[in-house]
PDB file of N, CA and C in Angstrom:
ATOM      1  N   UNK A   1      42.664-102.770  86.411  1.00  0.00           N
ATOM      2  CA  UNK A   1      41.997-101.470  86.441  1.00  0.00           C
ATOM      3  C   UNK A   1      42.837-100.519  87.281  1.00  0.00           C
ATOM      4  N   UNK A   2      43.350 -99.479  86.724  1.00  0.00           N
ATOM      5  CA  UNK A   2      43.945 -98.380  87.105  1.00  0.00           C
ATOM      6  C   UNK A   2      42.820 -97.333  87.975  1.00  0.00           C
ATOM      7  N   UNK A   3      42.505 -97.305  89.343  1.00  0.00           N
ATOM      8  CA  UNK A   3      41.446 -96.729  90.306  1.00  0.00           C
ATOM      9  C   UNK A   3      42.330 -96.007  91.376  1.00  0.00           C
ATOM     10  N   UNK A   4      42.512 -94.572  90.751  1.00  0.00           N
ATOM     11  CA  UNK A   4      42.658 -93.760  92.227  1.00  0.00           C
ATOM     12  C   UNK A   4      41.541 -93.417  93.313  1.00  0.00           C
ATOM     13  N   UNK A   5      40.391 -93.589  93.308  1.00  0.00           N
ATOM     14  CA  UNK A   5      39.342 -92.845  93.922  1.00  0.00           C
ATOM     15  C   UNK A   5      39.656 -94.297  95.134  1.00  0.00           C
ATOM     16  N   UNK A   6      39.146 -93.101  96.109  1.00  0.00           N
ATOM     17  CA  UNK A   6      38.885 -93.410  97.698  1.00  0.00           C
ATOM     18  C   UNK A   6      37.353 -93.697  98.321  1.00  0.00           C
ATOM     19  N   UNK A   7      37.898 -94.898  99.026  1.00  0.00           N
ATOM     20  CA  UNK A   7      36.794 -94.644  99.790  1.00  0.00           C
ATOM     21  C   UNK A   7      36.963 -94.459 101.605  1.00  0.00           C
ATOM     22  N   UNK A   8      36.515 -93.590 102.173  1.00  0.00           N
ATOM     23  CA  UNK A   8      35.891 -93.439 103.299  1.00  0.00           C
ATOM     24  C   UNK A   8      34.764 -93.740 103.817  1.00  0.00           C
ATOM     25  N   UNK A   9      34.905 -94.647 105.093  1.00  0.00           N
ATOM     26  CA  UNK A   9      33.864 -94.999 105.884  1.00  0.00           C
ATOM     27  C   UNK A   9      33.509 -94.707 107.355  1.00  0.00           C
ATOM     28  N   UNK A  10      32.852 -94.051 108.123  1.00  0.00           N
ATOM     29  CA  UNK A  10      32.873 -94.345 109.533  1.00  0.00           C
ATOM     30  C   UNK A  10      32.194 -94.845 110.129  1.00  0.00           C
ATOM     31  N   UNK A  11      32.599 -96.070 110.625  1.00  0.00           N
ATOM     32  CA  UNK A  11      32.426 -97.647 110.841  1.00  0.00           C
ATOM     33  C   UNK A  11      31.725 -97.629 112.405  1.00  0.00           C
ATOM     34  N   UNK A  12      31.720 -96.319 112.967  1.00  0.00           N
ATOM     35  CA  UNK A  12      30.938 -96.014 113.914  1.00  0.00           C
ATOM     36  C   UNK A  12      30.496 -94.642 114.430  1.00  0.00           C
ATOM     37  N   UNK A  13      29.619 -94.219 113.688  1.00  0.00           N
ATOM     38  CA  UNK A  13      29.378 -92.354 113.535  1.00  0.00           C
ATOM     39  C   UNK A  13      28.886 -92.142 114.853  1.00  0.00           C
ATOM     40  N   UNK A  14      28.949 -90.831 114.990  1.00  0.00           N
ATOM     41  CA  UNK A  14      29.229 -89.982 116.754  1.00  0.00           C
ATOM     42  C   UNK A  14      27.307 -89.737 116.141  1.00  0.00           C
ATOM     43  N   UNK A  15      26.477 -89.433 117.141  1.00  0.00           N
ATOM     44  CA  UNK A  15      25.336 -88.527 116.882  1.00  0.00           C
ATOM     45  C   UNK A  15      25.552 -87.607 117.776  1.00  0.00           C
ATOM     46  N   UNK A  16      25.098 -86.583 117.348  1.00  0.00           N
ATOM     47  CA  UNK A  16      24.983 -85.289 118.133  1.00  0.00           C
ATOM     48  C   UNK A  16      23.056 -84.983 118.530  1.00  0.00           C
ATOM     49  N   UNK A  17      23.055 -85.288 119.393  1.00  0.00           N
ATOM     50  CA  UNK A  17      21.153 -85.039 119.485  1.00  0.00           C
ATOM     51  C   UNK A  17      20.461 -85.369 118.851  1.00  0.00           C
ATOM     52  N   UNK A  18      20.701 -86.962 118.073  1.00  0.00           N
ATOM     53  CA  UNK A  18      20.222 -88.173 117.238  1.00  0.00           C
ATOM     54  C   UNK A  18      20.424 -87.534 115.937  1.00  0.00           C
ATOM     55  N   UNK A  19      21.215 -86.603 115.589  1.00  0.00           N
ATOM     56  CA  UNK A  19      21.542 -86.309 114.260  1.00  0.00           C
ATOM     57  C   UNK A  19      22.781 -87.222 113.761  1.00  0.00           C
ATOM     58  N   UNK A  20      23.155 -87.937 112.773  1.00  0.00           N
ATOM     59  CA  UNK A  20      23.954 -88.368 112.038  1.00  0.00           C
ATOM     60  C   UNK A  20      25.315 -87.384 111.563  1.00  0.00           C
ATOM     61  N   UNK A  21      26.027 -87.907 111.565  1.00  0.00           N
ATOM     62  CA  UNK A  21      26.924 -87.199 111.311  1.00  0.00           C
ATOM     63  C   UNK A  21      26.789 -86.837 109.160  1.00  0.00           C
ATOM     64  N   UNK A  22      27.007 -85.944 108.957  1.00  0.00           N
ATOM     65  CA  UNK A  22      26.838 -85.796 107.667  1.00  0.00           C
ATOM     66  C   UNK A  22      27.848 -86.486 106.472  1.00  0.00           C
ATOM     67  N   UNK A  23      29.121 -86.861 106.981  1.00  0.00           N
ATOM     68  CA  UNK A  23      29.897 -87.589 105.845  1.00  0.00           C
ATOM     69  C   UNK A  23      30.302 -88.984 107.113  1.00  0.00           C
ATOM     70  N   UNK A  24      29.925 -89.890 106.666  1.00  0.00           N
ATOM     71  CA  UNK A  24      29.808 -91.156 107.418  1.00  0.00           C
ATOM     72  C   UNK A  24      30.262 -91.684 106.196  1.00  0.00           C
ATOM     73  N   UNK A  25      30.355 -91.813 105.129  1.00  0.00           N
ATOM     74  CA  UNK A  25      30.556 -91.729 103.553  1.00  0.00           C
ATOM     75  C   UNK A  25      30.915 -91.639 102.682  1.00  0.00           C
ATOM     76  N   UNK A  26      32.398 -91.433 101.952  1.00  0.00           N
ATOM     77  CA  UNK A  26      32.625 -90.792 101.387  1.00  0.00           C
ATOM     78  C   UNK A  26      33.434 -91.264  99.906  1.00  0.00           C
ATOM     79  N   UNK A  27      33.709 -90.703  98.866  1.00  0.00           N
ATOM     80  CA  UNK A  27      34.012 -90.979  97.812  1.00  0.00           C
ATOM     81  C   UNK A  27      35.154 -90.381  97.388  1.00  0.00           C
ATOM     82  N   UNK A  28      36.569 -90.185  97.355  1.00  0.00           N
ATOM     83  CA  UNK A  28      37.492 -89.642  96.815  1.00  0.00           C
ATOM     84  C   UNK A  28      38.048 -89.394  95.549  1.00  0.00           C
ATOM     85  N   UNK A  29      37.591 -88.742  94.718  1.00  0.00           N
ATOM     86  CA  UNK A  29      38.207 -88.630  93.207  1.00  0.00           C
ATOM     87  C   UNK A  29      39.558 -88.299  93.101  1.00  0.00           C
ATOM     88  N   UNK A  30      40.337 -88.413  91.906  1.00  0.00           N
ATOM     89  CA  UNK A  30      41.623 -87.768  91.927  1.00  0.00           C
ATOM     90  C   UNK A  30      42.112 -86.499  92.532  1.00  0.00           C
ATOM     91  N   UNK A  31      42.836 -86.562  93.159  1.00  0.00           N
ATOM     92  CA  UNK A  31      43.135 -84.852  93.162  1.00  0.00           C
ATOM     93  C   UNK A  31      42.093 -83.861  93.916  1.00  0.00           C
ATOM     94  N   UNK A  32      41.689 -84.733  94.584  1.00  0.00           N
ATOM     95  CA  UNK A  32      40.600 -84.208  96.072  1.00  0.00           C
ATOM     96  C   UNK A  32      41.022 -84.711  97.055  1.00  0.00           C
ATOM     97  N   UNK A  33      40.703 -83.788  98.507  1.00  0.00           N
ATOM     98  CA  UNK A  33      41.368 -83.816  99.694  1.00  0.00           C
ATOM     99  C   UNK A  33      39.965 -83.399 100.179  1.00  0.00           C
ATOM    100  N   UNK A  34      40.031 -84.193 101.689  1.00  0.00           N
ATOM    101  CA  UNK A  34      39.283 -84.100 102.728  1.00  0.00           C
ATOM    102  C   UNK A  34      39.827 -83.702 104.181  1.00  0.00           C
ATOM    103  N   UNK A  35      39.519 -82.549 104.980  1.00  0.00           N
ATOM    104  CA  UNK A  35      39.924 -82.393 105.949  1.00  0.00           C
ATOM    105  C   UNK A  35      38.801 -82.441 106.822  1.00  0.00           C
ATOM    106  N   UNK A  36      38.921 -83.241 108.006  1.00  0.00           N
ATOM    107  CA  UNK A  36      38.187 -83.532 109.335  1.00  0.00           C
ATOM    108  C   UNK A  36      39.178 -82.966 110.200  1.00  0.00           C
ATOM    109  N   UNK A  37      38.124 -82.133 111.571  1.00  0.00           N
ATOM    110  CA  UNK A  37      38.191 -82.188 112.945  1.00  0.00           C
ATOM    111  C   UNK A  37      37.843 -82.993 114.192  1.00  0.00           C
ATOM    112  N   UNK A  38      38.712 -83.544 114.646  1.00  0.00           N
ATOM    113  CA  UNK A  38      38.173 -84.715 115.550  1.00  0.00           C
ATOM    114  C   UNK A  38      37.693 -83.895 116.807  1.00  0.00           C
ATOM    115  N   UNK A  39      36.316 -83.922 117.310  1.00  0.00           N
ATOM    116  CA  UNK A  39      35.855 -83.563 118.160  1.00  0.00           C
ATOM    117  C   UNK A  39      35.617 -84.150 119.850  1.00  0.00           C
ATOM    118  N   UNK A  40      36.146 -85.202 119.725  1.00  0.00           N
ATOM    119  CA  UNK A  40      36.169 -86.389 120.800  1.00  0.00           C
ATOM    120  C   UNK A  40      37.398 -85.991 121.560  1.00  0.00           C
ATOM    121  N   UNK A  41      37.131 -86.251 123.089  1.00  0.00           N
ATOM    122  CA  UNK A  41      38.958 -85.917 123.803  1.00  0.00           C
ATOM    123  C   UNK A  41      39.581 -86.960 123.561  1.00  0.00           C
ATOM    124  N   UNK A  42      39.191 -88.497 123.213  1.00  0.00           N
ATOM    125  CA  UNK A  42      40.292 -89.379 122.383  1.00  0.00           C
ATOM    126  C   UNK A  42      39.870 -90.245 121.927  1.00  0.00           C
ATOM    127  N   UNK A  43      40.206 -90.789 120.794  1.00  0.00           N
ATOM    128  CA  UNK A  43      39.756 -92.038 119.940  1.00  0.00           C
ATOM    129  C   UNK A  43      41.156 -92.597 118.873  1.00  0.00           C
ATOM    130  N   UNK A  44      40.468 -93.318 118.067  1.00  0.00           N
ATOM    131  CA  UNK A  44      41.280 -93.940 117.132  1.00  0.00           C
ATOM    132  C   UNK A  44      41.274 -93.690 115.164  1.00  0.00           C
ATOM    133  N   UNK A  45      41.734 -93.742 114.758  1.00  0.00           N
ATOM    134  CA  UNK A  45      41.421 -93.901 113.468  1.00  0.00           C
ATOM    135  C   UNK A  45      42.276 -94.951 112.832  1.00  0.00           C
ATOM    136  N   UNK A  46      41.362 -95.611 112.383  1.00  0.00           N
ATOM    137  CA  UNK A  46      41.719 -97.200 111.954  1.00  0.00           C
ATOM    138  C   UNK A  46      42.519 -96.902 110.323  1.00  0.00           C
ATOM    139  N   UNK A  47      42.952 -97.339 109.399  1.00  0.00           N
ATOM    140  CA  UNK A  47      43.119 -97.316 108.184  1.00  0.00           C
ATOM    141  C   UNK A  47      43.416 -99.307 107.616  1.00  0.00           C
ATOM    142  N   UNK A  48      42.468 -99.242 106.802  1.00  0.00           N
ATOM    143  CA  UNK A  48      42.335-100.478 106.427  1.00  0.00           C
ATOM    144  C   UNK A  48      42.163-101.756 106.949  1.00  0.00           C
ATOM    145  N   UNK A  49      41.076-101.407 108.301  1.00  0.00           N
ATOM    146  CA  UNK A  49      40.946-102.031 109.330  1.00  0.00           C
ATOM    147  C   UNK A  49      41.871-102.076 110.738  1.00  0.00           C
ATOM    148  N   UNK A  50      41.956-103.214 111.196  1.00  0.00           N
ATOM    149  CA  UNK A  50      42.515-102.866 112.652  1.00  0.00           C
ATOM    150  C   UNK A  50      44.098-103.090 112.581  1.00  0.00           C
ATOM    151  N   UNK A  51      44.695-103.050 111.928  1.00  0.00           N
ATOM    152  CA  UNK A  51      46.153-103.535 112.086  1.00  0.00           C
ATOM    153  C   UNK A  51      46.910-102.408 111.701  1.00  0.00           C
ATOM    154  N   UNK A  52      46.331-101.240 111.627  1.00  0.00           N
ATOM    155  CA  UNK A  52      47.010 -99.821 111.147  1.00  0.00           C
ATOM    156  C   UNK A  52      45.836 -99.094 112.185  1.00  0.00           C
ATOM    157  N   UNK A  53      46.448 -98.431 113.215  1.00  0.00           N
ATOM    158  CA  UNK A  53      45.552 -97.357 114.060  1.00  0.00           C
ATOM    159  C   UNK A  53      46.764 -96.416 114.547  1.00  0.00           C
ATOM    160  N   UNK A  54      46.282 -95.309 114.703  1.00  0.00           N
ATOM    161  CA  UNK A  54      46.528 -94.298 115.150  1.00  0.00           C
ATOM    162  C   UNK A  54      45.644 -93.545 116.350  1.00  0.00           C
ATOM    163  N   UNK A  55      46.367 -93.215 117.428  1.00  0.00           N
ATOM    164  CA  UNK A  55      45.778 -92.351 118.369  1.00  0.00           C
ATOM    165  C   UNK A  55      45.233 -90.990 118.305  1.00  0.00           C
ATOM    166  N   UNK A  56      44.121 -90.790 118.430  1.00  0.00           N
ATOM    167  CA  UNK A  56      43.583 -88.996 117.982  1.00  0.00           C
ATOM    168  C   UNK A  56      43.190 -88.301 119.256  1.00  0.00           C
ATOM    169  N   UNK A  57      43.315 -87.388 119.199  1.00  0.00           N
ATOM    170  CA  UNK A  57      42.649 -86.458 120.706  1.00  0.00           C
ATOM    171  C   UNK A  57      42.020 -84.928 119.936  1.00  0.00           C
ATOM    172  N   UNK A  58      41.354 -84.417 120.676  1.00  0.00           N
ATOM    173  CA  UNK A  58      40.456 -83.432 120.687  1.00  0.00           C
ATOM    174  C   UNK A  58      41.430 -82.224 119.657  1.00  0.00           C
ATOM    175  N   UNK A  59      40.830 -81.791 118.368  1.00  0.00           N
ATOM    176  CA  UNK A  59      41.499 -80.829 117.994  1.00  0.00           C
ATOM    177  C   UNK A  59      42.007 -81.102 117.030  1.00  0.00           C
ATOM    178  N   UNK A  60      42.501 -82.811 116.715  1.00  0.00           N
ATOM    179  CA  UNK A  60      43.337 -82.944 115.726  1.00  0.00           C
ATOM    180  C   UNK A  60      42.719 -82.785 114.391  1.00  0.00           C
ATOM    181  N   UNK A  61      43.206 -82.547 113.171  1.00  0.00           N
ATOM    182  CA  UNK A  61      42.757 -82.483 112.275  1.00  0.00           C
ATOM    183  C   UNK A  61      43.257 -83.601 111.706  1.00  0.00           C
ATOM    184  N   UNK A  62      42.275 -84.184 110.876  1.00  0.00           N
ATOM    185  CA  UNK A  62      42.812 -85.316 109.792  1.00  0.00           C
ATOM    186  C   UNK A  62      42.343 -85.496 107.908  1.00  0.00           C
ATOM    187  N   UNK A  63      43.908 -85.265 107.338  1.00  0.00           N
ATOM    188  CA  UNK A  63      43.406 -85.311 106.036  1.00  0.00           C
ATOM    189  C   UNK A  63      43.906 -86.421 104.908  1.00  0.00           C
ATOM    190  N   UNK A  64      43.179 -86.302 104.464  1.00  0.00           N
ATOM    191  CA  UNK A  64      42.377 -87.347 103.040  1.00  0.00           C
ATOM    192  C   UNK A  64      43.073 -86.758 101.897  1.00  0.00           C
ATOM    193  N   UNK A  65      44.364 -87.429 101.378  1.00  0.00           N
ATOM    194  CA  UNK A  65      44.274 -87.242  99.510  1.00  0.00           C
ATOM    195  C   UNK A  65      44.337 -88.407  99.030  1.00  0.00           C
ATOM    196  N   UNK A  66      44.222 -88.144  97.849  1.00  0.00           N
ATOM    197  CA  UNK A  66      44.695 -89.355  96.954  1.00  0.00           C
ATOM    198  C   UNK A  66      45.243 -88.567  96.074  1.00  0.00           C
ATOM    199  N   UNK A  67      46.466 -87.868  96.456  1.00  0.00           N
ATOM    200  CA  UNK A  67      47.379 -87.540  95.449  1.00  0.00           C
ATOM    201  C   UNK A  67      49.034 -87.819  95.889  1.00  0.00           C
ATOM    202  N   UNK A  68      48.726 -89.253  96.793  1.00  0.00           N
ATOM    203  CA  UNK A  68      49.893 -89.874  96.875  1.00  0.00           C
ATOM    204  C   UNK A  68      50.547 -90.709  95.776  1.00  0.00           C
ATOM    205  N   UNK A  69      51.246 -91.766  96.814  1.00  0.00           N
ATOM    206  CA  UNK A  69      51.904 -92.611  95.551  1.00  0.00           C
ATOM    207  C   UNK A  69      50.636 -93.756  95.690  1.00  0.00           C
ATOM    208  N   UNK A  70      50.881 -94.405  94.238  1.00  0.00           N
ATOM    209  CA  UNK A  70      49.777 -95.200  93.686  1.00  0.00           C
ATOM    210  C   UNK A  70      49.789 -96.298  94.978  1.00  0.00           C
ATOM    211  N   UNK A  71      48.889 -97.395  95.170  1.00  0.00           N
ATOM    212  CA  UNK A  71      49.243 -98.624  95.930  1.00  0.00           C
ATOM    213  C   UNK A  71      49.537 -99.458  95.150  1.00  0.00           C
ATOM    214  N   UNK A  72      50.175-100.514  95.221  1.00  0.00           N
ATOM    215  CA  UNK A  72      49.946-101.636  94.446  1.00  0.00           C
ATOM    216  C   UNK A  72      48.919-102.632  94.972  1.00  0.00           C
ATOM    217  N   UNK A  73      48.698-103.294  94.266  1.00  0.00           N
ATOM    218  CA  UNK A  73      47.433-104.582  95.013  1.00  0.00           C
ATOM    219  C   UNK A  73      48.362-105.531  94.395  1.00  0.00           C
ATOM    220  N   UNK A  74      48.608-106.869  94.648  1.00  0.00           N
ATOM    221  CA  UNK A  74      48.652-108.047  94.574  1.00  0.00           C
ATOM    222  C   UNK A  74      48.113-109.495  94.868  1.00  0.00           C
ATOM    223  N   UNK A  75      47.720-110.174  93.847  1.00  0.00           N
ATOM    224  CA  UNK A  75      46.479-111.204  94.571  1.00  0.00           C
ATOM    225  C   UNK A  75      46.785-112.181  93.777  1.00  0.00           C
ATOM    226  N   UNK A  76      46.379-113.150  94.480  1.00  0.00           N
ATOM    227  CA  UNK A  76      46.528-114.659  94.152  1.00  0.00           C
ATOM    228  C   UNK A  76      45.975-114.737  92.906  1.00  0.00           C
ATOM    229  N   UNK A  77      46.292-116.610  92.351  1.00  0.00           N
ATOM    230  CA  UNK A  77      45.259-116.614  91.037  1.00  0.00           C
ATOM    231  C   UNK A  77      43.731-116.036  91.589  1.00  0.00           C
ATOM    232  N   UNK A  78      43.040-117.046  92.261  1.00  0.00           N
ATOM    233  CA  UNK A  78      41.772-116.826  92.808  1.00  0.00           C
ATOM    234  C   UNK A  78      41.242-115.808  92.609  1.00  0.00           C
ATOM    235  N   UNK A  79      41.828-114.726  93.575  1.00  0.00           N
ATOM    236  CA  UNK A  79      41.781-113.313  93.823  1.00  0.00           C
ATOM    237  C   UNK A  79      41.334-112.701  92.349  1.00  0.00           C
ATOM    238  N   UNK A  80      42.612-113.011  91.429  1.00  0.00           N
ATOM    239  CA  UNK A  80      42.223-112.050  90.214  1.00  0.00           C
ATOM    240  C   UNK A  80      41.017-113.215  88.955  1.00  0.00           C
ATOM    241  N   UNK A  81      41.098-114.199  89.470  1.00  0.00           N
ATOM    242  CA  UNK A  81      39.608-114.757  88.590  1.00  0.00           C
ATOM    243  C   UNK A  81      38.459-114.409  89.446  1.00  0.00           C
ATOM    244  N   UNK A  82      38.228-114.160  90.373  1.00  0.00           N
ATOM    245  CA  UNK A  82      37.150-113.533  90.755  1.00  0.00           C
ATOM    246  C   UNK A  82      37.205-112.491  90.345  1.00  0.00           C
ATOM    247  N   UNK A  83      38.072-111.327  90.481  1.00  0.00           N
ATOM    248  CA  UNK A  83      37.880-109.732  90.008  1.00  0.00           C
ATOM    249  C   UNK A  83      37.620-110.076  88.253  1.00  0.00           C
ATOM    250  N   UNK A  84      37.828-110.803  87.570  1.00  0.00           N
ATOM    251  CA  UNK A  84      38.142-110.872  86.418  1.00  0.00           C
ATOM    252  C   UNK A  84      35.966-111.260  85.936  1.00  0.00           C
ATOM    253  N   UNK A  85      35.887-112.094  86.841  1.00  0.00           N
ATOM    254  CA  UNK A  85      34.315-112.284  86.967  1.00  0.00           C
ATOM    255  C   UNK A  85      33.718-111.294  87.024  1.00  0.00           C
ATOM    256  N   UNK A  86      33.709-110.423  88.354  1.00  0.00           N
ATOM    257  CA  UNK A  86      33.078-109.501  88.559  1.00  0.00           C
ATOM    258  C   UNK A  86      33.061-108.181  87.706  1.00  0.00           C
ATOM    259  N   UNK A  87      33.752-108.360  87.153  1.00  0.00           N
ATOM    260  CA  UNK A  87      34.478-106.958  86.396  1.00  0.00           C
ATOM    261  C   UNK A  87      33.729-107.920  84.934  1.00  0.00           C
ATOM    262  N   UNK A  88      33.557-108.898  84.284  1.00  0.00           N
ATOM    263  CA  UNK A  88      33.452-109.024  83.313  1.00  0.00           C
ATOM    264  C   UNK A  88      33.645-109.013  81.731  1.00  0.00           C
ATOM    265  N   UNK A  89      35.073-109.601  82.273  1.00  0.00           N
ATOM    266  CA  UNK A  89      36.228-109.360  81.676  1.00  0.00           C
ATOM    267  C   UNK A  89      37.075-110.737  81.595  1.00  0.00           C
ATOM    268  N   UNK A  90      38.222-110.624  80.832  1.00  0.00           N
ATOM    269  CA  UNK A  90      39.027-111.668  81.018  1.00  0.00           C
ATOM    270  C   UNK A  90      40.555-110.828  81.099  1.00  0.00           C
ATOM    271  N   UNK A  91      40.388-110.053  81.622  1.00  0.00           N
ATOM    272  CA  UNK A  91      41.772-109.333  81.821  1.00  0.00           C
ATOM    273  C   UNK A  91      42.093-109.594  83.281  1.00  0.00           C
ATOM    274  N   UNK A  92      43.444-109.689  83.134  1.00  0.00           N
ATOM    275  CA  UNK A  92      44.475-109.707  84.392  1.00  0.00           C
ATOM    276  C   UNK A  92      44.438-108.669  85.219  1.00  0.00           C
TER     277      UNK A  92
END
C-alpha cells in the first residue's frame, strides 16, 4: 500500500486551565502542512519514538509536511503476513 498521510500524536498534551490542547491528534493528507508554536521555555520533540529527539525552547516553530521524500518500510516475512492479514489481502 502506497500511504502518504501522517500521523501526529502528543503523547503528553500541556493543559492550560484544564483545557486540552486542541490538536493532540492529527491526520496528514498529501500535500498538507502543519505549523506549531512551542510555548514551553524547553522541551523535546520525539519523532518516531525515543531514538530521534530534538531540543525545543520557547518560540520555536515546528512544521509538518508530507511533501517529502517517500519512506521506505521494510519488514520481515512475519511483518508482511501479518499486514497481509490485516489488510485482507494476499498482497506483498
Amino acid at each position: 500500500r502506497n500511504n502518504v498521510e501522517w500521523r501526529l500524536q502528543d503523547r503528553e498534551p500541556i493543559s492550560v486551565d484544564g483545557t486540552q490542547c486542541p490538536i493532540s491528534h492529527a491526520f496528514l493528507q498529501p500535500h498538507e502542512e502543519l505549523e506549531l508554536r512551542w510555548n514551553s521555555r524547553v522541551g523535546y520533540i520525539y519523532i518516531d519514538g525515543a531514538h530521534t529527539m530534538r531540543e525545543i525552547t520557547i518560540g520555536d516553530k515546528l512544521q509538518f509536511s508530507t511533501g517529502g521524500q517517500p519512506l521506505n518500510l521494510y519488514c520481515n516475512q512475519s511483518a508482511q503476513s501479518a499486514r497481509r492479514d490485516q489488510e485482507g489481502g494476499d498482497k506483498a
